[in-house]
Protein backbone atom coordinates (compact mmCIF):
# COMPACT_ATOMS: atom_id res chain seq x y z
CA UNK A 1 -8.46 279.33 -0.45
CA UNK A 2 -10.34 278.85 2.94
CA UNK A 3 -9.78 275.53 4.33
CA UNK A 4 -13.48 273.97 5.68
CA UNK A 5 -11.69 273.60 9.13
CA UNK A 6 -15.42 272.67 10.44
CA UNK A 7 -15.60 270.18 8.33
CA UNK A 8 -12.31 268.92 8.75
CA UNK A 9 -13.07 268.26 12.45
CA UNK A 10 -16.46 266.85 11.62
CA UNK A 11 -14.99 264.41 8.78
CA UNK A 12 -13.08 262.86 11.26
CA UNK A 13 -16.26 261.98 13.54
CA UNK A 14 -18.25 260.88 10.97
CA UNK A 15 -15.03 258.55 9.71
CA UNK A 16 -15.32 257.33 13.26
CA UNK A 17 -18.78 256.49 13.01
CA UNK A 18 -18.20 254.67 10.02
CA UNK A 19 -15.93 252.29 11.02
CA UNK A 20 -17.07 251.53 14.11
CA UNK A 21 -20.56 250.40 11.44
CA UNK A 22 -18.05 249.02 9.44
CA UNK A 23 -16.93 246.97 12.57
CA UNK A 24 -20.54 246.48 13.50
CA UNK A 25 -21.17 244.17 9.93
CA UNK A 26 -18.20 242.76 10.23
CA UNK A 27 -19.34 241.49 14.09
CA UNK A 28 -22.92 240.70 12.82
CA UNK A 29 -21.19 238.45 9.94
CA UNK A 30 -18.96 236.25 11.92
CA UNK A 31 -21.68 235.65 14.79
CA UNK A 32 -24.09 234.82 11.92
CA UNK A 33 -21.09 232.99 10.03
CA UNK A 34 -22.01 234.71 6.55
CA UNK A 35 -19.00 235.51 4.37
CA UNK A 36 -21.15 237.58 1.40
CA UNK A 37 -24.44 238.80 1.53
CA UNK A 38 -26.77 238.54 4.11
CA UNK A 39 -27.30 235.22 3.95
CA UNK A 40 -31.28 235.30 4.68
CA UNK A 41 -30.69 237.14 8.00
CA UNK A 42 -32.86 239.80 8.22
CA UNK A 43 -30.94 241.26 11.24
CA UNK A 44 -27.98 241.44 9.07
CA UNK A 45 -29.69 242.71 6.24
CA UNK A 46 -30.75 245.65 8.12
CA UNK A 47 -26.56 246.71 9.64
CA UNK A 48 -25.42 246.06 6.27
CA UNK A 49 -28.20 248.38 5.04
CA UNK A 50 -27.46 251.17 7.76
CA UNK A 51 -23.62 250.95 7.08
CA UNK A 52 -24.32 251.24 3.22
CA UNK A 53 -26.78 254.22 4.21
CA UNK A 54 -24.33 256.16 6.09
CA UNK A 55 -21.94 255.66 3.18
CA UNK A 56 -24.63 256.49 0.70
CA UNK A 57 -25.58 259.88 2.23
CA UNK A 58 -22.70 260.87 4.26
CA UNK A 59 -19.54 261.82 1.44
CA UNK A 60 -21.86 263.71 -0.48
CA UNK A 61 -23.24 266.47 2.55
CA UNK A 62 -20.00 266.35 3.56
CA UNK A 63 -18.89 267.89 0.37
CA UNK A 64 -21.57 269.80 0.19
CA UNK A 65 -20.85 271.33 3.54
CA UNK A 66 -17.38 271.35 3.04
CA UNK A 67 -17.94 273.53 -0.48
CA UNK A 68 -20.79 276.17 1.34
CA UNK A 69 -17.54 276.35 4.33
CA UNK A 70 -15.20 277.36 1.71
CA UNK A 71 -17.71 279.80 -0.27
CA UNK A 72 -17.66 281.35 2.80
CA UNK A 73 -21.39 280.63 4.62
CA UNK A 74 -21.06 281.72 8.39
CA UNK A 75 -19.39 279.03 11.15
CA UNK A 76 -22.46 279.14 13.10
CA UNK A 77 -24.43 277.59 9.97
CA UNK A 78 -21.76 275.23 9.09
CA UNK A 79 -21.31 273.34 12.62
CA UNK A 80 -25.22 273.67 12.54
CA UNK A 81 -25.62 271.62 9.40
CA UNK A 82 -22.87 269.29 10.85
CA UNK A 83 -23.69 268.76 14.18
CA UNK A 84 -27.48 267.53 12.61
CA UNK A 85 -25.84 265.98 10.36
CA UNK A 86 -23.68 263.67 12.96
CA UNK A 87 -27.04 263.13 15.02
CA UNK A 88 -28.97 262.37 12.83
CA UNK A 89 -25.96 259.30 11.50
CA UNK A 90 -25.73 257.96 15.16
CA UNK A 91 -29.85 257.70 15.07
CA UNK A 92 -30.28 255.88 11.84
CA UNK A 93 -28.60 252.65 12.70
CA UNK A 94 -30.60 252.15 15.75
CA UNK A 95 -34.00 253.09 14.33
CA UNK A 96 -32.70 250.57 10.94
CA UNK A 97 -32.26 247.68 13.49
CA UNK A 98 -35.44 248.23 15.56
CA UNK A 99 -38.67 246.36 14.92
CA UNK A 100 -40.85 246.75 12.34
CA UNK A 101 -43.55 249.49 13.58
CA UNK A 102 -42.05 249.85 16.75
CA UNK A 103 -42.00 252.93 18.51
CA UNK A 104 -37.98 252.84 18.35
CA UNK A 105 -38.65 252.84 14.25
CA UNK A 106 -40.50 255.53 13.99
CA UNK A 107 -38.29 257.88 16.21
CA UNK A 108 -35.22 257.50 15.05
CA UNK A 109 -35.26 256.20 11.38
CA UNK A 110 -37.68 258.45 9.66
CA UNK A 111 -36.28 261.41 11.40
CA UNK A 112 -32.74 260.43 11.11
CA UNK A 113 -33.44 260.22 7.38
CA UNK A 114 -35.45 263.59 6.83
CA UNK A 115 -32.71 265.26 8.84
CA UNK A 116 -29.95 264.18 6.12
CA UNK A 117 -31.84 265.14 3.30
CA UNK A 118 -32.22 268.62 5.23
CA UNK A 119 -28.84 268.79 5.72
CA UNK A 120 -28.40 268.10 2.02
CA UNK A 121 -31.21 270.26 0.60
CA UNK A 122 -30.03 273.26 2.67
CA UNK A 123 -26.33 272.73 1.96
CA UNK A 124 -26.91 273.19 -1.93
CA UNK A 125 -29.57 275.89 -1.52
CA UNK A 126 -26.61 277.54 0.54
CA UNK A 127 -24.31 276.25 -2.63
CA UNK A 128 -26.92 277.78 -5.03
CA UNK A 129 -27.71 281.23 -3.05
CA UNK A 130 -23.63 282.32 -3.24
């Protein structure tokens, strides 16, 4: 068995990212003093959204990714897929927490967004193609 070294090293960024989102709620809840749910704050709303995002999205194209590494798909492609894939995860939180139909919104969030599900799609097509 090939290890997915790539996405090994990758893992551990994105794990990174993840708490320091993690840490970013947990912030936004004691300045806000809300112990569960949002508690009508719509600036809250939107980190707990982008942390629940990241862990929506991010397991899964890591497998993915991790899977297409060990059926053998080329280095190159791999850090490709996971190098978007981290970029695209540091974009979405800011673009999430920017103001409705601001300029910041629509640059980061929508792309951040179509990037992952690129990453995705062309994971499993990678997946599907072996």
């Amino acid at each position: 068995m090939v290890l997915p070294v790539h996405t090994m090293q990758y893992a551990a960024i994105l794990a990174l990212i993840f708490v320091a989102l993690s840490l970013w709620v947990s912030m936004g809840r004691a300045k806000m003093r809300v112990h569960h749910g949002d508690g009508g704050h719509v600036a809250l709303n939107r980190r707990i959204r982008a942390h629940a995002n990241f862990a929506e999205y991010v397991p899964f194209a890591l497998l993915l990714i991790g899977l297409a590494e060990m059926a053998g798909v080329g280095g190159t492609t791999v850090q490709a897929l996971l190098a978007v894939l981290v970029a695209a995860r540091l974009a979405h939180p800011f673009g999430m927490t920017a103001l409705e139909g601001s300029v910041r919104q629509y640059a980061l969030r929508a792309p951040a967004m179509l990037a992952t599900w690129a990453v995705i799609a062309v994971a499993a097509v990678l997946l599907l193609a072996r």
